[in-house]
PDB file of N, CA and C in Angstrom:
ATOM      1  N   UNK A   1       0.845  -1.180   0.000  1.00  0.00           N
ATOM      2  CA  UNK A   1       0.000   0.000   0.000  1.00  0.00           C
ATOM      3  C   UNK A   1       0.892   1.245   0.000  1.00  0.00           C
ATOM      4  N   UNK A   2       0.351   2.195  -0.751  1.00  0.00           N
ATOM      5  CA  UNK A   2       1.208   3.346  -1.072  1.00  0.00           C
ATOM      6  C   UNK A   2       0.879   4.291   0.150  1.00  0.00           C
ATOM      7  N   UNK A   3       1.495   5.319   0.672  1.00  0.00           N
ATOM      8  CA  UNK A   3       1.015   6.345   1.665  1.00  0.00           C
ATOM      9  C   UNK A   3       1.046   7.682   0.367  1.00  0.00           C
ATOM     10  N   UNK A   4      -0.584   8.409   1.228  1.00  0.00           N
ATOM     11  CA  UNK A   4      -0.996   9.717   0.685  1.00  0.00           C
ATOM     12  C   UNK A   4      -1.105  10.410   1.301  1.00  0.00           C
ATOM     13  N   UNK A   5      -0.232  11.999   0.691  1.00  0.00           N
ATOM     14  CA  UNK A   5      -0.176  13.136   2.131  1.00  0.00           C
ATOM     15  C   UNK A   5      -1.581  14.035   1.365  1.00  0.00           C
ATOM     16  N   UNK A   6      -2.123  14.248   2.227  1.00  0.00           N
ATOM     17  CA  UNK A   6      -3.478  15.263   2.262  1.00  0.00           C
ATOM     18  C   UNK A   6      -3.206  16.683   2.722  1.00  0.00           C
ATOM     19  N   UNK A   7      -3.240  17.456   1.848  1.00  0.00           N
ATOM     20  CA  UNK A   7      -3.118  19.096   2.344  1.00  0.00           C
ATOM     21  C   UNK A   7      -4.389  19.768   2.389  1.00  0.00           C
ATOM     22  N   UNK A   8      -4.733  19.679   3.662  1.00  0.00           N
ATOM     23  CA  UNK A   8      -6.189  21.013   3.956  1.00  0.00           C
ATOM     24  C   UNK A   8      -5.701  22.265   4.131  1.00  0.00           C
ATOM     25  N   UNK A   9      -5.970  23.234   3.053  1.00  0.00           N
ATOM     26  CA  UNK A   9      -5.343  24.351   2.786  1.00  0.00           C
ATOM     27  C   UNK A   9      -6.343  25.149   3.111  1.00  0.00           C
ATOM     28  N   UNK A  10      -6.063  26.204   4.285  1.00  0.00           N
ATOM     29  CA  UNK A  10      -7.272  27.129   4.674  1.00  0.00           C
ATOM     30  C   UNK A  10      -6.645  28.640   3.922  1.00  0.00           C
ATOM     31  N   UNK A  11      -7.306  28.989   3.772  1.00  0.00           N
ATOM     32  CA  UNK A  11      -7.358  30.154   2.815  1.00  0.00           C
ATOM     33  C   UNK A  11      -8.109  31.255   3.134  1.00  0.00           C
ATOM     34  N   UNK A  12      -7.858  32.688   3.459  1.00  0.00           N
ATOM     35  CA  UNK A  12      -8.739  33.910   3.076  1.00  0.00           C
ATOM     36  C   UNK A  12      -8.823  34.277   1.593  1.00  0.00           C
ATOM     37  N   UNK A  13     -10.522  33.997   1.361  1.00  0.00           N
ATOM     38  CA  UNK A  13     -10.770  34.523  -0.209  1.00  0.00           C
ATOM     39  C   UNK A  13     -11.268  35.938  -0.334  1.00  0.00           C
ATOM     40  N   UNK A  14     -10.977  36.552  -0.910  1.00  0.00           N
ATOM     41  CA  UNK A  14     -11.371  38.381  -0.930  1.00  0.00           C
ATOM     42  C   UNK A  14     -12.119  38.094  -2.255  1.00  0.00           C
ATOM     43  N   UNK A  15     -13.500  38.243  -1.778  1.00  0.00           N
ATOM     44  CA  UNK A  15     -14.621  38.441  -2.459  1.00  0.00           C
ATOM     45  C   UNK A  15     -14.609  39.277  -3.815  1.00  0.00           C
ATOM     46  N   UNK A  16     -15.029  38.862  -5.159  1.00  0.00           N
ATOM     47  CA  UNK A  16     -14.550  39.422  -5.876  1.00  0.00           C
ATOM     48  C   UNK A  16     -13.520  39.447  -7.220  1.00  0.00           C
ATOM     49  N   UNK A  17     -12.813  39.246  -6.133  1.00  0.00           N
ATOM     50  CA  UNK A  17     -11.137  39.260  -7.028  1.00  0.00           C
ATOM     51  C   UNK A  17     -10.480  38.068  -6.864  1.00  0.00           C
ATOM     52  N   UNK A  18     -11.511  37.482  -8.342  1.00  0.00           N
ATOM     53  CA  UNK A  18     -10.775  35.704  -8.730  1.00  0.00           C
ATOM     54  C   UNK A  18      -9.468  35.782  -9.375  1.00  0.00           C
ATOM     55  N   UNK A  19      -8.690  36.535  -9.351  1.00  0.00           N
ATOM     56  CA  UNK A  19      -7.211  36.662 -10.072  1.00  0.00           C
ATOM     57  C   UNK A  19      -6.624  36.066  -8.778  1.00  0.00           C
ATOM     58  N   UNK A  20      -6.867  37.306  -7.947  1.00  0.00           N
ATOM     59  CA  UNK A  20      -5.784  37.645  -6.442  1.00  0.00           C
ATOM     60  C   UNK A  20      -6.123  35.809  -6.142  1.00  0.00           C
ATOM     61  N   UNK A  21      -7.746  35.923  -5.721  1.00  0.00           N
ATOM     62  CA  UNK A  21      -7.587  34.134  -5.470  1.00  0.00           C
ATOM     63  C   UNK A  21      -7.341  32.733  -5.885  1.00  0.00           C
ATOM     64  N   UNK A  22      -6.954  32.955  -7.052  1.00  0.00           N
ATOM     65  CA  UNK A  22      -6.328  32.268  -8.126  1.00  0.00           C
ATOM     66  C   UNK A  22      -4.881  32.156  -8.025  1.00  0.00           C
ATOM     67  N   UNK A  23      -4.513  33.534  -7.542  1.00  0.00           N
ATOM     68  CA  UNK A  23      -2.641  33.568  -7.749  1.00  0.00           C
ATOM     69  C   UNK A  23      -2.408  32.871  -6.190  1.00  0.00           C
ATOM     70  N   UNK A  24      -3.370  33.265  -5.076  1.00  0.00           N
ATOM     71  CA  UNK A  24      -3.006  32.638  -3.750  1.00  0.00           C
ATOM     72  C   UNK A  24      -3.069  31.191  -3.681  1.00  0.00           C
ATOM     73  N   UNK A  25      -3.827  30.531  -4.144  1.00  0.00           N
ATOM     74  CA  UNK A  25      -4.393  28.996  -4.627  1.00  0.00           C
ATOM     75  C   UNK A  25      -3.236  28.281  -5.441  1.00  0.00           C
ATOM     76  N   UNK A  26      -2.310  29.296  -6.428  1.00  0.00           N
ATOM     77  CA  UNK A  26      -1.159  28.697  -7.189  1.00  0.00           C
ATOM     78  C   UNK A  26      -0.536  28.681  -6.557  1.00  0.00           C
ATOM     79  N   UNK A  27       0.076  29.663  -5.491  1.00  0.00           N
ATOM     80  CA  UNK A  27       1.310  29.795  -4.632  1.00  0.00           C
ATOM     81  C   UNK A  27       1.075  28.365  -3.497  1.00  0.00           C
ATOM     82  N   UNK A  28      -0.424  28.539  -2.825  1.00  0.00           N
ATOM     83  CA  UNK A  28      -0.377  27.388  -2.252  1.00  0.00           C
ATOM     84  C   UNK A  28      -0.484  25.641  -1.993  1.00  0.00           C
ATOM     85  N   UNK A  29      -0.908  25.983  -3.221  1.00  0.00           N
ATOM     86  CA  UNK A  29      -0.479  24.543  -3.990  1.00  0.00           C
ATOM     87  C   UNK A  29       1.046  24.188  -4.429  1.00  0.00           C
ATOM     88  N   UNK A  30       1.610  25.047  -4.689  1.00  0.00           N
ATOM     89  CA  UNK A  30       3.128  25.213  -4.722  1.00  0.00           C
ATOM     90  C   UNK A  30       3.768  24.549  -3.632  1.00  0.00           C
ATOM     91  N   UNK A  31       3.440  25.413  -2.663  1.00  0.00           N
ATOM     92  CA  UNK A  31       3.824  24.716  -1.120  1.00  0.00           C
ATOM     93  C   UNK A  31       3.456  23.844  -0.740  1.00  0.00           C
ATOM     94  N   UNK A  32       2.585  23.213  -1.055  1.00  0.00           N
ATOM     95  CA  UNK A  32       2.020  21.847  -0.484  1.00  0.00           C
ATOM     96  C   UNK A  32       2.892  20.654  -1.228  1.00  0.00           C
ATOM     97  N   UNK A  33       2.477  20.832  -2.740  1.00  0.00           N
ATOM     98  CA  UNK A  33       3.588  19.680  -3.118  1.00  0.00           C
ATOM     99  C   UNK A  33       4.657  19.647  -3.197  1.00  0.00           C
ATOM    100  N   UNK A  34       5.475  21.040  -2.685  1.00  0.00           N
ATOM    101  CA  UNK A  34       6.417  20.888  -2.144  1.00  0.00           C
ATOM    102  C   UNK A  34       7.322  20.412  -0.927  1.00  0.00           C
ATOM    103  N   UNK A  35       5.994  20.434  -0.471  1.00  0.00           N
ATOM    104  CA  UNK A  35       6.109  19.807   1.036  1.00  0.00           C
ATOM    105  C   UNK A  35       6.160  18.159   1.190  1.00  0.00           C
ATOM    106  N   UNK A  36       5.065  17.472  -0.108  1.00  0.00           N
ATOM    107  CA  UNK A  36       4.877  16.294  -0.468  1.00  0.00           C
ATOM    108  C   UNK A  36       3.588  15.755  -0.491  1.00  0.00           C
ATOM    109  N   UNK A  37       2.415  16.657  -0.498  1.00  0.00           N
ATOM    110  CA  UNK A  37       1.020  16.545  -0.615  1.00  0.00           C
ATOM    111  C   UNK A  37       0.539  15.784  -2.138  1.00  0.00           C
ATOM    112  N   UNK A  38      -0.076  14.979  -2.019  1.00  0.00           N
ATOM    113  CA  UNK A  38      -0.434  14.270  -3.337  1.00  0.00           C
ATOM    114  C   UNK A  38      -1.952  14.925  -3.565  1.00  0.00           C
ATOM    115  N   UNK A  39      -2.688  15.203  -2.274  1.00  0.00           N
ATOM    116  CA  UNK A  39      -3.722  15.776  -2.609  1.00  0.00           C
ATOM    117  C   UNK A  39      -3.901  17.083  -2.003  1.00  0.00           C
ATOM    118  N   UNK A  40      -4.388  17.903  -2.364  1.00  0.00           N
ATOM    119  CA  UNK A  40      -4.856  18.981  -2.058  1.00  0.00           C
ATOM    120  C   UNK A  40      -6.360  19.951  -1.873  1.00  0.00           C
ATOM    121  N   UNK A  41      -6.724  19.919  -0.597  1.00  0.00           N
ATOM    122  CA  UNK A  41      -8.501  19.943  -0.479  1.00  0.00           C
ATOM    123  C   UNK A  41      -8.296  22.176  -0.375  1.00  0.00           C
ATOM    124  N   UNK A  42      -8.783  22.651  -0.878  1.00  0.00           N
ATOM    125  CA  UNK A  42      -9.420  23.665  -0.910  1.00  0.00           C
ATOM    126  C   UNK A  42     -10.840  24.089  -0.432  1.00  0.00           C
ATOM    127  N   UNK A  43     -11.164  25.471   0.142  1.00  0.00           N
ATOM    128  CA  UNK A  43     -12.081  26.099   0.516  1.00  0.00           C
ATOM    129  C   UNK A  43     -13.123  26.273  -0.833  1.00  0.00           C
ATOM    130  N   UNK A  44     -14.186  25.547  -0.300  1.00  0.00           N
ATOM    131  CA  UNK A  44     -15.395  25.867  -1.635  1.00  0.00           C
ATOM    132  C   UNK A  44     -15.594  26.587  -2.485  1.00  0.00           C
ATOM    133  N   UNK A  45     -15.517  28.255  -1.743  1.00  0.00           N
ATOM    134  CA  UNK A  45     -15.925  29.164  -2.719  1.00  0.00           C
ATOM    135  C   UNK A  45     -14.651  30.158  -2.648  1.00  0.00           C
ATOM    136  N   UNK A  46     -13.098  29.009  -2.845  1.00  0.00           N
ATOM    137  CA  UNK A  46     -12.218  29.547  -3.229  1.00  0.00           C
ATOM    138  C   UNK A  46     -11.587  30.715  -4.092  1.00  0.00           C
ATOM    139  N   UNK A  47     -12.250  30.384  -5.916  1.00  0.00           N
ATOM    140  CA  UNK A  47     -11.758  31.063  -6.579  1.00  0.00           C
ATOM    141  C   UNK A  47     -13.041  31.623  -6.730  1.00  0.00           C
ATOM    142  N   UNK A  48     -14.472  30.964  -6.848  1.00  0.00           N
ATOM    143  CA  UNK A  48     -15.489  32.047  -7.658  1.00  0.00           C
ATOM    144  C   UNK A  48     -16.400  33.298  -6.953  1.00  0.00           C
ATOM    145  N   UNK A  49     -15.961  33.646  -5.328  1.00  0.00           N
ATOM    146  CA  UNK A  49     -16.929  33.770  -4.399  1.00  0.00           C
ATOM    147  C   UNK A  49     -17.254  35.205  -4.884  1.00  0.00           C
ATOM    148  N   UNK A  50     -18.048  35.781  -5.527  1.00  0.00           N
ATOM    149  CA  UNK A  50     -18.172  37.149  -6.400  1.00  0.00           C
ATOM    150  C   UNK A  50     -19.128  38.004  -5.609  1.00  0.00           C
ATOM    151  N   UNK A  51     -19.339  39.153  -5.501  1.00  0.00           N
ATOM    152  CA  UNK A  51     -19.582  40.035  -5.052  1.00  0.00           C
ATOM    153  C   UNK A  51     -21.895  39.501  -5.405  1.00  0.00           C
ATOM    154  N   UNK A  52     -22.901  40.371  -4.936  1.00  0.00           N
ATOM    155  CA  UNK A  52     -24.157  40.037  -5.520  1.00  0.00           C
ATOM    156  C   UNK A  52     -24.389  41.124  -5.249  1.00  0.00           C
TER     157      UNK A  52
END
């Protein structure tokens, strides 16, 4: 059996501005499999959470 590292990545998303949360989401995915994360779980309304 293989071992899998799981990264729960908590995140502040700034409403709005899917770039900014897009570029934070790349950086931290960066770090995770750098760390050695095979998977990576994200906050729901990560990238699309838009203003109404």
């Amino acid at each position: 059996m293989q071992d899998v590292t799981i990264a729960a990545i908590q995140m502040a998303s700034v409403m709005g501005d899917i770039e900014s949360n897009l570029a934070s989401i790349d950086r931290l995915l960066g770090d995770a499999v750098g760390q050695g994360a095979n998977i990576a779980c994200f906050p729901e309304i990560y990238d699309t959470w838009e203003s109404k």
